[in-house]
Protein backbone atom coordinates (compact mmCIF):
# COMPACT_ATOMS: atom_id res chain seq x y z
CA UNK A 1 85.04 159.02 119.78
CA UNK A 2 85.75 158.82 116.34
CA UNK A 3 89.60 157.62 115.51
CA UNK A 4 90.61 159.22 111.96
CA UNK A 5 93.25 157.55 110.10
CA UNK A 6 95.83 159.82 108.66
CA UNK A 7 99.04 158.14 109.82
CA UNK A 8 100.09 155.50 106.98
CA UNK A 9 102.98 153.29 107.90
CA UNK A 10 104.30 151.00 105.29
CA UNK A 11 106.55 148.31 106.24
CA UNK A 12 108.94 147.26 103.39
CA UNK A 13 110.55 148.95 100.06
CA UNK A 14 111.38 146.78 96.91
CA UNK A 15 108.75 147.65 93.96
CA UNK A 16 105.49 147.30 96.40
CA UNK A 17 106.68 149.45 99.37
CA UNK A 18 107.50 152.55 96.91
CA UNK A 19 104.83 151.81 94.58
CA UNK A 20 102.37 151.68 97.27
CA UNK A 21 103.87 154.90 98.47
CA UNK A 22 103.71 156.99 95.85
CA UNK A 23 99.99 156.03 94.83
CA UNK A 24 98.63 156.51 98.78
CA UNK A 25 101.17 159.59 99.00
CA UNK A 26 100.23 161.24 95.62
CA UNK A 27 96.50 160.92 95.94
CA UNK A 28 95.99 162.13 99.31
CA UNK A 29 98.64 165.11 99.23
CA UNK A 30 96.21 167.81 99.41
CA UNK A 31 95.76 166.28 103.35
CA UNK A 32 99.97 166.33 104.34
CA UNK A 33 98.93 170.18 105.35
CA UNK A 34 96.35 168.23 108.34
CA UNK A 35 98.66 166.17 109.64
CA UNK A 36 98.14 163.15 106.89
CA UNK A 37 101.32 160.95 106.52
CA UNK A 38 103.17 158.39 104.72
CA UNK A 39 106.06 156.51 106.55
CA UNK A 40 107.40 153.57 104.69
CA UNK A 41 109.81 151.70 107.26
CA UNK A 42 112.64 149.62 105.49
CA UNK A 43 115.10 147.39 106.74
CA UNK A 44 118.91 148.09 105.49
CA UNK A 45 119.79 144.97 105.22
CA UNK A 46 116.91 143.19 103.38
CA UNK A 47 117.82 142.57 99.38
CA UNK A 48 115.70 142.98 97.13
CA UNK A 49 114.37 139.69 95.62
CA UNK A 50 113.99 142.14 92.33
CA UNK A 51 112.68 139.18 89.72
CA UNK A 52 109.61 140.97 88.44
CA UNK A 53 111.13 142.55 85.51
CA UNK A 54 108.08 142.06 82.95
CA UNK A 55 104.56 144.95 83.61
CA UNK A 56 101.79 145.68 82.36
CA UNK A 57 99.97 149.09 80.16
CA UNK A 58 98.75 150.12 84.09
CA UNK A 59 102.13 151.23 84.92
CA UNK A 60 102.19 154.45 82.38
CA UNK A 61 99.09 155.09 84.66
CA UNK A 62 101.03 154.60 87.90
CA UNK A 63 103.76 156.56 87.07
CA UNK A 64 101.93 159.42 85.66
CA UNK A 65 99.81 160.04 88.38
CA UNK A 66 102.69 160.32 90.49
CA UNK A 67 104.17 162.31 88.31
CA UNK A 68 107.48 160.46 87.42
CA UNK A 69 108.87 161.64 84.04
CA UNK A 70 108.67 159.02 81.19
CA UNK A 71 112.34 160.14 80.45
CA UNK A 72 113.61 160.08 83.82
CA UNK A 73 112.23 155.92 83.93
CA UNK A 74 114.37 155.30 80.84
CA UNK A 75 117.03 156.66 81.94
CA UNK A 76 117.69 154.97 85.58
CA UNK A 77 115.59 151.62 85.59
CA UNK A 78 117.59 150.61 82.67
CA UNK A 79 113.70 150.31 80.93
CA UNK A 80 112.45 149.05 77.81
CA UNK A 81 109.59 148.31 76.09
CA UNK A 82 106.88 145.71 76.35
CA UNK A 83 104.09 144.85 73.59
CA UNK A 84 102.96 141.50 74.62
CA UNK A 85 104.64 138.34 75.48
CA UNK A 86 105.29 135.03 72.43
CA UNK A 87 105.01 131.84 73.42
CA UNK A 88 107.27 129.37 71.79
CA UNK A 89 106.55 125.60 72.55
CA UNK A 90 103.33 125.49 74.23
CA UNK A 91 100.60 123.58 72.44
CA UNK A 92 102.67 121.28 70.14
CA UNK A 93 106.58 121.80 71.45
CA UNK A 94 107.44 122.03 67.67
CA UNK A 95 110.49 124.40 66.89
CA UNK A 96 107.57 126.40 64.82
CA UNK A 97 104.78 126.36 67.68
CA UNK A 98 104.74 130.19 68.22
CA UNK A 99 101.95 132.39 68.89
CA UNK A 100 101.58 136.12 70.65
CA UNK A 101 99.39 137.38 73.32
CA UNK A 102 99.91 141.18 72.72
CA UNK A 103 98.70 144.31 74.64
CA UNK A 104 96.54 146.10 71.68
CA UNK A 105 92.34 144.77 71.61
CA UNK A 106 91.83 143.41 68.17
CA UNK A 107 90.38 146.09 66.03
CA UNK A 108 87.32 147.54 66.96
CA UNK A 109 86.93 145.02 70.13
CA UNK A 110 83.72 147.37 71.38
CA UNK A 111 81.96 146.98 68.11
CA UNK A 112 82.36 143.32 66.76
CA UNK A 113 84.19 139.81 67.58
CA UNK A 114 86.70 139.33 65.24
CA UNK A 115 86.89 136.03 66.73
CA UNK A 116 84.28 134.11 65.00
CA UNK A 117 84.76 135.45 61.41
CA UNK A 118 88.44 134.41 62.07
CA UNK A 119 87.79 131.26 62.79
CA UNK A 120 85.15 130.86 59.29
CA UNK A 121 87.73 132.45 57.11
CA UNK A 122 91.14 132.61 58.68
CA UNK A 123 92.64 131.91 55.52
CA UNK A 124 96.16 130.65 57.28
CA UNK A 125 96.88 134.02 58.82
CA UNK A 126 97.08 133.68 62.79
CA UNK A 127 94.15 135.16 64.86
CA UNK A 128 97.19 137.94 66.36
CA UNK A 129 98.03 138.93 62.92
CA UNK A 130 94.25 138.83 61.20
CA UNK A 131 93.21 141.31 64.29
CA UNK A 132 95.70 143.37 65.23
CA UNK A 133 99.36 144.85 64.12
CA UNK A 134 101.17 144.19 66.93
CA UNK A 135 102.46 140.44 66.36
CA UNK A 136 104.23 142.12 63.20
CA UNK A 137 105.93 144.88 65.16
CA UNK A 138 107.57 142.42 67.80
CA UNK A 139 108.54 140.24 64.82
CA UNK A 140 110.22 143.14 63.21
CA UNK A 141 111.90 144.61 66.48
CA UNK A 142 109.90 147.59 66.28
CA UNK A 143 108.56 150.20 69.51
CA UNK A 144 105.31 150.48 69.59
CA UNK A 145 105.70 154.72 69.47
CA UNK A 146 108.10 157.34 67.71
CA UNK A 147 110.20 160.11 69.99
CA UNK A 148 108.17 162.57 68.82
CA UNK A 149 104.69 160.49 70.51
CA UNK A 150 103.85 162.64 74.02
CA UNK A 151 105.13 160.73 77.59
CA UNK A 152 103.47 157.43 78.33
CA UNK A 153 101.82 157.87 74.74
CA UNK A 154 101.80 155.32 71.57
CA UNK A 155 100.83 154.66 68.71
CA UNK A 156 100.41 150.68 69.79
CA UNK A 157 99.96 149.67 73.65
CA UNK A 158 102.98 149.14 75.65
CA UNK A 159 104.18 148.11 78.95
CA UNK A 160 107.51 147.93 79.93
CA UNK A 161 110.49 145.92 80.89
CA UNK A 162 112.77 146.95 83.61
CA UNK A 163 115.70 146.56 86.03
CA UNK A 164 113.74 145.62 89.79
CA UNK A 165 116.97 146.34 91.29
CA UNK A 166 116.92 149.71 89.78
CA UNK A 167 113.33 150.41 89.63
CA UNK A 168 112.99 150.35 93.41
CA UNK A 169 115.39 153.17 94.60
CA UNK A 170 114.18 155.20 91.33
CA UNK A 171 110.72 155.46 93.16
CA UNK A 172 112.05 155.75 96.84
CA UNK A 173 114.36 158.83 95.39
CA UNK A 174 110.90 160.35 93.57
CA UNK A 175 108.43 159.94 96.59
CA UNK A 176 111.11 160.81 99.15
CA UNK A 177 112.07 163.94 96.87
CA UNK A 178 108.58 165.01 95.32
CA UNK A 179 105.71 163.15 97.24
CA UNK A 180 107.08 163.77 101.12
CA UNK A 181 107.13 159.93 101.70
CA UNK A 182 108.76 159.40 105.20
CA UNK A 183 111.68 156.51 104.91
CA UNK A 184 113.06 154.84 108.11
CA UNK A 185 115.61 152.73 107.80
CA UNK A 186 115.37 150.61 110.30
CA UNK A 187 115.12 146.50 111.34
CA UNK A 188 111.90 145.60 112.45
CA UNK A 189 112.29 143.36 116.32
CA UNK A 190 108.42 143.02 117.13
CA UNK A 191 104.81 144.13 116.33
CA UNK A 192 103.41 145.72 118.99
CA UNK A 193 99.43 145.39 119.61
CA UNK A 194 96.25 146.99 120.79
CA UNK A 195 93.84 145.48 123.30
CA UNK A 196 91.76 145.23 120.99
CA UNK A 197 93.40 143.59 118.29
CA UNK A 198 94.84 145.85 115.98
CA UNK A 199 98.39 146.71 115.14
CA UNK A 200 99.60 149.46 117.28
CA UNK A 201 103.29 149.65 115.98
CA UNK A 202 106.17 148.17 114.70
CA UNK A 203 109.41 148.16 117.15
CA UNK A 204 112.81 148.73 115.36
CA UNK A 205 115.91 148.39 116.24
CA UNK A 206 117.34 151.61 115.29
CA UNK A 207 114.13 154.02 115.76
CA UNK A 208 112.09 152.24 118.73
CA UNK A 209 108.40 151.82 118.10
CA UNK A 210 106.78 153.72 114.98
CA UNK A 211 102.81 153.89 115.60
CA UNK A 212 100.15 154.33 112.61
CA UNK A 213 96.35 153.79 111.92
CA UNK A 214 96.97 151.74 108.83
CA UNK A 215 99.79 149.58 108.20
CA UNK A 216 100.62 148.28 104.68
CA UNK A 217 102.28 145.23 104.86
CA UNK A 218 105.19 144.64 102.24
CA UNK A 219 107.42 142.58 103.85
CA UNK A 220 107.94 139.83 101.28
CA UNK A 221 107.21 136.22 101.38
CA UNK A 222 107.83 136.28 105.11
CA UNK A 223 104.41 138.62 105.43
CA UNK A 224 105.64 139.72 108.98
CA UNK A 225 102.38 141.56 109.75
CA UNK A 226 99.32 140.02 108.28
CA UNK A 227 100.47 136.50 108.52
CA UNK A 228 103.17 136.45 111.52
CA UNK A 229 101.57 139.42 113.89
CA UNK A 230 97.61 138.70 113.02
CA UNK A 231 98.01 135.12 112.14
CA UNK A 232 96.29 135.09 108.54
CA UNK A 233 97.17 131.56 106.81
CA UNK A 234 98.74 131.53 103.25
CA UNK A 235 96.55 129.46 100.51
CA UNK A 236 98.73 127.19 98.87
CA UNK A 237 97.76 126.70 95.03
CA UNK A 238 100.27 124.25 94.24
CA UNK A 239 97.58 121.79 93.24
CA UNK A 240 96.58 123.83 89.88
CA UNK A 241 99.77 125.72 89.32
CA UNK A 242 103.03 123.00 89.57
CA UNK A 243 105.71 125.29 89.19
CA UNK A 244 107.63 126.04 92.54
CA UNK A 245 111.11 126.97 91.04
CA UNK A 246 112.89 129.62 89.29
CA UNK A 247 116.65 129.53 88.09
CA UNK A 248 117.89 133.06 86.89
CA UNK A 249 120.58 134.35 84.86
CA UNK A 250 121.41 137.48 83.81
CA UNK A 251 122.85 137.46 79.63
CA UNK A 252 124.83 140.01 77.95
CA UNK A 253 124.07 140.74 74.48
CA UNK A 254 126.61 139.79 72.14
CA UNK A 255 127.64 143.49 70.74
CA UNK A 256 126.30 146.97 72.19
CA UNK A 257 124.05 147.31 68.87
CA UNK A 258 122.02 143.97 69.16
CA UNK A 259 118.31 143.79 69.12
CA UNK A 260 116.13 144.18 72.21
CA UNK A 261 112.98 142.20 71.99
CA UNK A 262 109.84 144.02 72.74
CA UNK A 263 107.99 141.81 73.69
CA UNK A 264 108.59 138.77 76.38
CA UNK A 265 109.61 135.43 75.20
CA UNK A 266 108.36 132.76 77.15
CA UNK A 267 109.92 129.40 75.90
CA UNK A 268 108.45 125.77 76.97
CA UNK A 269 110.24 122.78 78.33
CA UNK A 270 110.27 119.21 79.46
CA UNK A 271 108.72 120.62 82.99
CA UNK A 272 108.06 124.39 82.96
CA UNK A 273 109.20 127.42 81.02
CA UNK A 274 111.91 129.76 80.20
CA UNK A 275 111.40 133.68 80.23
CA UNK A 276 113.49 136.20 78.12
CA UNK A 277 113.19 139.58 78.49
CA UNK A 278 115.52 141.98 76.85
CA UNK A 279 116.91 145.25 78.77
CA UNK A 280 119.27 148.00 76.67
CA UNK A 281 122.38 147.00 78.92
CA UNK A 282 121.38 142.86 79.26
CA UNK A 283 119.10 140.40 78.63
CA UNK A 284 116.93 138.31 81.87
CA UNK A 285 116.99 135.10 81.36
CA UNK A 286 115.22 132.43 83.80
CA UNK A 287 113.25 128.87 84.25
CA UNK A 288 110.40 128.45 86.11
CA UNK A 289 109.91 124.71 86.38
CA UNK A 290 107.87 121.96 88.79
CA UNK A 291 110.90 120.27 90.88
CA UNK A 292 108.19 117.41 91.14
CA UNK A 293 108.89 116.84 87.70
CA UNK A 294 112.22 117.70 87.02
CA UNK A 295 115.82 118.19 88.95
CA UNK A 296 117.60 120.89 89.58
CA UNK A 297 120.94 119.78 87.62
CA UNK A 298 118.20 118.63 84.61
CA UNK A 299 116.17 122.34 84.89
CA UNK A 300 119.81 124.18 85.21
CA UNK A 301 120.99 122.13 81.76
CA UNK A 302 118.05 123.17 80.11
CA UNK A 303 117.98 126.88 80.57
CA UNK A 304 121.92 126.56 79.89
CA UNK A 305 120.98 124.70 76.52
CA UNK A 306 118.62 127.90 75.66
CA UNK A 307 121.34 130.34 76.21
CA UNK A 308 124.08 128.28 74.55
CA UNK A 309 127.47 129.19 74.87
CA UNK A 310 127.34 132.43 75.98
CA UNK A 311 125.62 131.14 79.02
CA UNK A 312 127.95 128.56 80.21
CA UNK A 313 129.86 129.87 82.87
CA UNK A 314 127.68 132.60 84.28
CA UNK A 315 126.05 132.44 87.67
CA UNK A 316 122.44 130.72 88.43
CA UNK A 317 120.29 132.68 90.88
CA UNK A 318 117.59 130.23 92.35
CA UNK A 319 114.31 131.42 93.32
CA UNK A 320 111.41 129.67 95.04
CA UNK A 321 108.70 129.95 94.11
CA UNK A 322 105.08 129.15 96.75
CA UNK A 323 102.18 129.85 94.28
CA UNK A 324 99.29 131.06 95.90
CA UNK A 325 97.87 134.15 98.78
CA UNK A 326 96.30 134.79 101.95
CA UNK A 327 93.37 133.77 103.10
CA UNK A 328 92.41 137.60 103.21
CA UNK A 329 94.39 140.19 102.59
CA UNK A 330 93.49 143.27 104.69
CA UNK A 331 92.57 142.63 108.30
CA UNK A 332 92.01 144.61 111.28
CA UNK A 333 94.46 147.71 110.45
CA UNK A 334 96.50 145.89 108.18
CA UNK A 335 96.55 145.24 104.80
CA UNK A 336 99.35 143.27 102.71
CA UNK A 337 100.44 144.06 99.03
CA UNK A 338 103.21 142.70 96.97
CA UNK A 339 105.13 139.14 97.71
CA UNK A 340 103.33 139.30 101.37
CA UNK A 341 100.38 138.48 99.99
CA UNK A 342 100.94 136.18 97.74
CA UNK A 343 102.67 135.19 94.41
CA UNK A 344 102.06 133.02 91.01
CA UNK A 345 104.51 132.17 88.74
CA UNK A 346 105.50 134.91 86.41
CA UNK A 347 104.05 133.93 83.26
CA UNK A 348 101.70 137.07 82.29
CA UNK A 349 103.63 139.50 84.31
CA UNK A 350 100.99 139.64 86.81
CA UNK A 351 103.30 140.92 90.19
CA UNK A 352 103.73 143.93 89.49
CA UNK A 353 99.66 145.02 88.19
CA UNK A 354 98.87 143.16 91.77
CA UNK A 355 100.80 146.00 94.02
CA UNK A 356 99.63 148.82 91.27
CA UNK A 357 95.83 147.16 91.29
CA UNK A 358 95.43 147.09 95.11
CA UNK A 359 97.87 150.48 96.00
CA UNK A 360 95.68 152.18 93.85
CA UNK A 361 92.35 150.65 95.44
CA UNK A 362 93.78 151.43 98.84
CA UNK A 363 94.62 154.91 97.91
CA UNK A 364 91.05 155.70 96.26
CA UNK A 365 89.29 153.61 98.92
CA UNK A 366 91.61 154.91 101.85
CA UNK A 367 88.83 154.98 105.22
CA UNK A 368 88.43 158.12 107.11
CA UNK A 369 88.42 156.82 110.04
CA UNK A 370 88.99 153.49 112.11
CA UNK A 371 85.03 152.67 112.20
CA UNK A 372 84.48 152.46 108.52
CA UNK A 373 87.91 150.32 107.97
CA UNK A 374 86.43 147.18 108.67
CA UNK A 375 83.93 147.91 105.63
CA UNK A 376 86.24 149.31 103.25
CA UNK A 377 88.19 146.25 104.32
CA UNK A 378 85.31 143.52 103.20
CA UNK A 379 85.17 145.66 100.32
CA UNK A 380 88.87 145.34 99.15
CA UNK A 381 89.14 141.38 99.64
CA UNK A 382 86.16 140.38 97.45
CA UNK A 383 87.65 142.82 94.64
CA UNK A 384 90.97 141.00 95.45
CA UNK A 385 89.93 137.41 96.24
CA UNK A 386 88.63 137.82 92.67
CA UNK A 387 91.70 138.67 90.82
CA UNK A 388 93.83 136.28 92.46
CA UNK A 389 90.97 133.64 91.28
CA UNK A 390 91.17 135.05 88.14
CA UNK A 391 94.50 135.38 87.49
CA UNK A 392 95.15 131.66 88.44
CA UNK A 393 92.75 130.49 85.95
CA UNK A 394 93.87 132.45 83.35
CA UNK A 395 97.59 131.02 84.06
CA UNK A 396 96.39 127.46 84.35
CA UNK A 397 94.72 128.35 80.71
CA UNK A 398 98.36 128.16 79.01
CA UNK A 399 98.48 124.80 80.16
CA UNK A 400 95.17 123.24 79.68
CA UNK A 401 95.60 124.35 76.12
CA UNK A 402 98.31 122.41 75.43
CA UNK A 403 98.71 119.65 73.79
CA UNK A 404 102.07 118.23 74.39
CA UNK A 405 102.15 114.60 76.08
CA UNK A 406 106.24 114.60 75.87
CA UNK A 407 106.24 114.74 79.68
CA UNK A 408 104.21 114.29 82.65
CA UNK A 409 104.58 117.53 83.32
CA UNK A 410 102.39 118.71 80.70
CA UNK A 411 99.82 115.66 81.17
CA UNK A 412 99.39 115.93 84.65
CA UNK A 413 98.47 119.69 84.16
CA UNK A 414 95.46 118.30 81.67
CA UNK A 415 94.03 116.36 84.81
CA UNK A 416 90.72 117.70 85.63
CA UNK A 417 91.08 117.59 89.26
CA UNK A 418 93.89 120.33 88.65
CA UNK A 419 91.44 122.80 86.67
CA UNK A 420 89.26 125.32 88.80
CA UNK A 421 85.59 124.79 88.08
CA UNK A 422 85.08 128.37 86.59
CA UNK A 423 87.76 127.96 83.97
CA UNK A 424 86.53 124.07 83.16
CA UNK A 425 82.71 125.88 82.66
CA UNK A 426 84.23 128.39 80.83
CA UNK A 427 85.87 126.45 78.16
CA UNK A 428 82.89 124.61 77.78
CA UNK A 429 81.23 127.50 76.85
CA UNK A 430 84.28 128.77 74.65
CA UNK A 431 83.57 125.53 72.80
CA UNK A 432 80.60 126.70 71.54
CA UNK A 433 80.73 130.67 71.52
CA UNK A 434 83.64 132.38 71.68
CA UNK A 435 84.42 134.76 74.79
CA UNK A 436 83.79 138.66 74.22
CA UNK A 437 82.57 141.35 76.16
CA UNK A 438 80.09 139.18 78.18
CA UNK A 439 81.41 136.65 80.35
CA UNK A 440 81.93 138.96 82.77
CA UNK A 441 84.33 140.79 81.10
CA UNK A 442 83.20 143.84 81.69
CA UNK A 443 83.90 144.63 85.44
CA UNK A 444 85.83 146.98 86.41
CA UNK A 445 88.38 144.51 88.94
CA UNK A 446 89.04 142.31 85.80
CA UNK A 447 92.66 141.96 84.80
CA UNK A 448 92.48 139.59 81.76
CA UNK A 449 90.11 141.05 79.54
CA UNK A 450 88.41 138.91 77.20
CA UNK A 451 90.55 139.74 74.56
CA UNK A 452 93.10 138.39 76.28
CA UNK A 453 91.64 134.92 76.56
CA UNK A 454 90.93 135.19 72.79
CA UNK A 455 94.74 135.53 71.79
CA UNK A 456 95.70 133.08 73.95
CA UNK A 457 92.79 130.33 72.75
CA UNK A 458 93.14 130.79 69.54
CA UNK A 459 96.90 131.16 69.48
CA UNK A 460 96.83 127.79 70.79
CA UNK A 461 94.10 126.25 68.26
CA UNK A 462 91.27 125.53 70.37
CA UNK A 463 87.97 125.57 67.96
CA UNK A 464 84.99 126.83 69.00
CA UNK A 465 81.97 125.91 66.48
CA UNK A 466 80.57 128.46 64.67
CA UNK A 467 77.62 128.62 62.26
CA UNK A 468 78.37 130.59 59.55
CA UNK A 469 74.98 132.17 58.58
CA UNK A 470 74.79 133.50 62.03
CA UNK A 471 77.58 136.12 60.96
CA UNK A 472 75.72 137.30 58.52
CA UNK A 473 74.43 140.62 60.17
CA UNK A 474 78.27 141.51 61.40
CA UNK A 475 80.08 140.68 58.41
CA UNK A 476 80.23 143.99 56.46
CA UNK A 477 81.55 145.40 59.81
CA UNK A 478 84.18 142.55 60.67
CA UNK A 479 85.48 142.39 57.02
CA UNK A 480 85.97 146.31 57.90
CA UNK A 481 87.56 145.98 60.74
CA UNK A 482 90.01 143.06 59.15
CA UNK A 483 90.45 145.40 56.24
CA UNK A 484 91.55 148.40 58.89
CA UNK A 485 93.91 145.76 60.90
CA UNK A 486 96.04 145.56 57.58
CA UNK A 487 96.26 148.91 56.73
CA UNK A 488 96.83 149.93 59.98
CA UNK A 489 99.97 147.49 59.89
CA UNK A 490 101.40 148.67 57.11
CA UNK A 491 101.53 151.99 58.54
CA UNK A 492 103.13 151.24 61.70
CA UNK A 493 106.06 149.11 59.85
CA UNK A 494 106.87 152.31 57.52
CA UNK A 495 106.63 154.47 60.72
CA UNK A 496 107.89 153.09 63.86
CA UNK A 497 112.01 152.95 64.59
CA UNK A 498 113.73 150.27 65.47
CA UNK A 499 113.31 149.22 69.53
CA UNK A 500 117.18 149.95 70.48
CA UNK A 501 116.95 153.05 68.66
CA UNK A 502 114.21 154.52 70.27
CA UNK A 503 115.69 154.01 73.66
CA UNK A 504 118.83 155.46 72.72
CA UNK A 505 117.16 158.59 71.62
CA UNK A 506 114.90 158.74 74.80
CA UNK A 507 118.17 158.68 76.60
CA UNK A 508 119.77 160.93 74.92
CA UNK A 509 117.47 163.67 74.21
CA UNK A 510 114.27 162.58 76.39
CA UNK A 511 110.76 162.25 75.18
CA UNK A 512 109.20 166.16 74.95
CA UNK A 513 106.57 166.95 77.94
CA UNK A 514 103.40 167.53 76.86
């Protein structure tokens, strides 16, 4: 007898339940007429841990196919934009070090590397700058589009900043109001099972037990279904990534008309980093650090140093931090998203495309019935397994690059033994050809796109030998394409508002629906 699944119970809110939600809930809403449904189950009295503040360009997707209003975003998740992140202090620690990993491909990225004719000719203008405008518009404090540009439209890639703690009940209100999302608020007690395995229920305190064919587990760090209920161990990757803390404090801005950043600032120190990411009403302000290599009191005194005196007597929030995932991530009927199954420090904003990444691969992927799930099960953890790998390597990158020796922090992070073999082959092969659209680039699960490595290489002044005369055939088109990168930056500068300004005008008047 064949056992459909059409009962969807998600256990957990914060940014993954209600993300995961609305994607499952908006995709399959043709089916709510046959009995389909989505129940997230959340516990009243669980806070929202809410320090993900920093996405990626996949969110404008997210939220458009579930058909949340650009305007409406601004407005209540106290939102503003991203273009890319600057690192300050990485490969020298020099007050100058500085370099950008922004969210527009150098020009025409599907045509020619830039890379190699930047690094024949660069003529002391930064690979960012040479390839693309984007470096110039966080410099200048610019948004990357104009309030005339259609919803989730720009004229330069963006992401966003945003307030978790707002963000959160925004999408429970939306897929509550407009998707016919189920909430129960209610304490989970126990995890009730099937003979043959699988999770039958969750018992709560308030509502008894609340069956389902799939469950979605978004429970946090605590992972009370896939790792407490079915026993999955977490993978600790403490060995390549050192960083275990975070201290976080929220900053005012100094008057009601100071700059926001677009772009997130992410500052080194003696033992980690400090983010800064500017929202209209406050800036977020935080250091991730090792505590094998630094104290608490030292790691406090250094973020309080960055903020200066504005920062002195407000409050510290600390955060730990367990870098690393489950073993697998959907098993049986279950399948975890968000903090419960895993998390990495958040240096490229990458907690927030990992719920959007495997909601959306859940909700296009979602099995018809319980004798395919195991497939569409295998299926999901090698596309996952592979951007957790990924995304590690690419994190460990920033560090490997560097070339500070001030601290053992930053030598012990050089130690081979630390550095997966695929990123150690890979910069080996960097060394002598620069990475583009082979590498593996090019499939579809891939988060980092080569780009992506190239901005953050060459931002950081590795060399990769290049003969000259072997350029020869591209360098009509790549001195194009440099040419194009200029122009197209002096354009943007005369035409783009300032970033406060174009929030205040999308909250004031809204963007115009297409």
């Amino acid at each position: 007898m064949v056992r459909p699944v059409k009962n969807i119970v998600i256990v957990g809110g914060g940014t993954a339940g209600w993300l995961t939600a609305g994607l499952i809930a908006a995709k399959h809403r043709a089916r709510l007429a046959t009995g389909f449904t989505v129940t997230l189950v959340e516990s009243p009295n669980t806070p929202i841990i809410g320090v993900g503040e920093g996405t990626w360009p996949t969110l404008r997707t997210s939220l458009a196919k579930i058909g949340v209003s650009e305007t409406d975003f601004f407005r209540e998740c106290d939102a503003a934009f991203k273009q890319g992140a600057k690192f300050a202090r990485w490969t020298t620690g020099a007050a100058d070090d500085a370099y950008y990993h922004p969210l527009m491909l150098p020009q025409g990225f599907a045509q020619v590397n830039l890379a190699p004719h930047w690094l024949v000719g660069a003529r002391g203008q930064s690979f960012c700058d040479a390839v693309t405008p984007q470096g110039r518009l966080c410099d200048e404090g610019l948004a990357p589009k104009t309030i005339t540009a259609a919803p989730y439209q720009g004229a330069a890639n963006y992401a966003y900043h945003l307030d978790a703690g707002k963000f959160a009940p925004f999408l429970q209100r939306h897929c509550c109001d407009k998707l016919d999302v189920r909430h129960v608020l209610a304490d989970v007690q126990s995890v009730s099972m099937t003979d043959d395995g699988d999770i039958r229920g969750v018992v709560t305190k308030q509502h008894g037990e609340i069956q389902g064919d799939l469950f979605v587990d978004c429970t946090g760090f605590r992972a009370l279904l896939l790792g407490d209920a079915l026993g999955v161990p977490f993978r600790d990757c403490g060995d390549v990534l050192f960083c275990d803390t975070a201290l976080a404090i929220q900053v005012p801005y100094e008057t009601e008309t100071s700059p926001i950043a677009s772009h997130t600032i992410s500052t080194a120190q003696s033992a980690g980093w400090i983010w800064d990411i500017g929202l209209p009403t406050r800036r977020g302000v935080g250091h991730v650090y090792s505590s094998r290599h630094i104290s608490d009191e030292d790691a406090e005194r250094e973020l309080r140093a960055y903020i200066g005196p504005a920062g002195r007597d407000l409050p510290a929030r600390k955060i730990p931090i367990r870098s690393g995932h489950r073993e697998t991530f959907w098993k049986r009927n279950c399948v975890a998203v968000g903090l419960a199954a895993g998390f990495l420090e958040p240096l490229e904003a990458s907690a927030i495309v990992l719920i959007e990444l495997s909601a959306k691969l859940i909700a296009e992927q979602m099995p018809a019935c319980r004798e395919v799930m195991d497939i569409v099960a295998a299926r999901f953890n090698a596309t996952t397994h592979y951007r957790w790998g990924r995304i590690i390597d690419f994190l460990k990158l920033h560090y490997v690059l560097s070339q500070r020796s001030d601290s053992a922090f930053w030598r012990d992070n050089r130690a081979r033994e630390t550095i997966p073999d695929r990123l150690a082959d890979l910069l080996l092969l960097w060394s002598h050809q620069p990475p583009w659209l082979h590498d593996e680039f090019d499939r579809a699960d891939e988060v980092f796109p080569a780009a992506s490595y190239q901005y953050v290489l060459y931002g950081m002044g590795f060399r990769t030998q290049i003969e000259p005369q072997a350029l020869a055939d591209e360098r009509v088109l790549a001195e194009r394409a440099l040419r194009e990168t200029a122009a197209q930056t002096e354009r943007l500068r005369a035409s783009l508002p300032r970033h406060r300004d174009l929030i205040r005008k999308i909250v004031e008047h809204g963007l115009q629906p297409v």
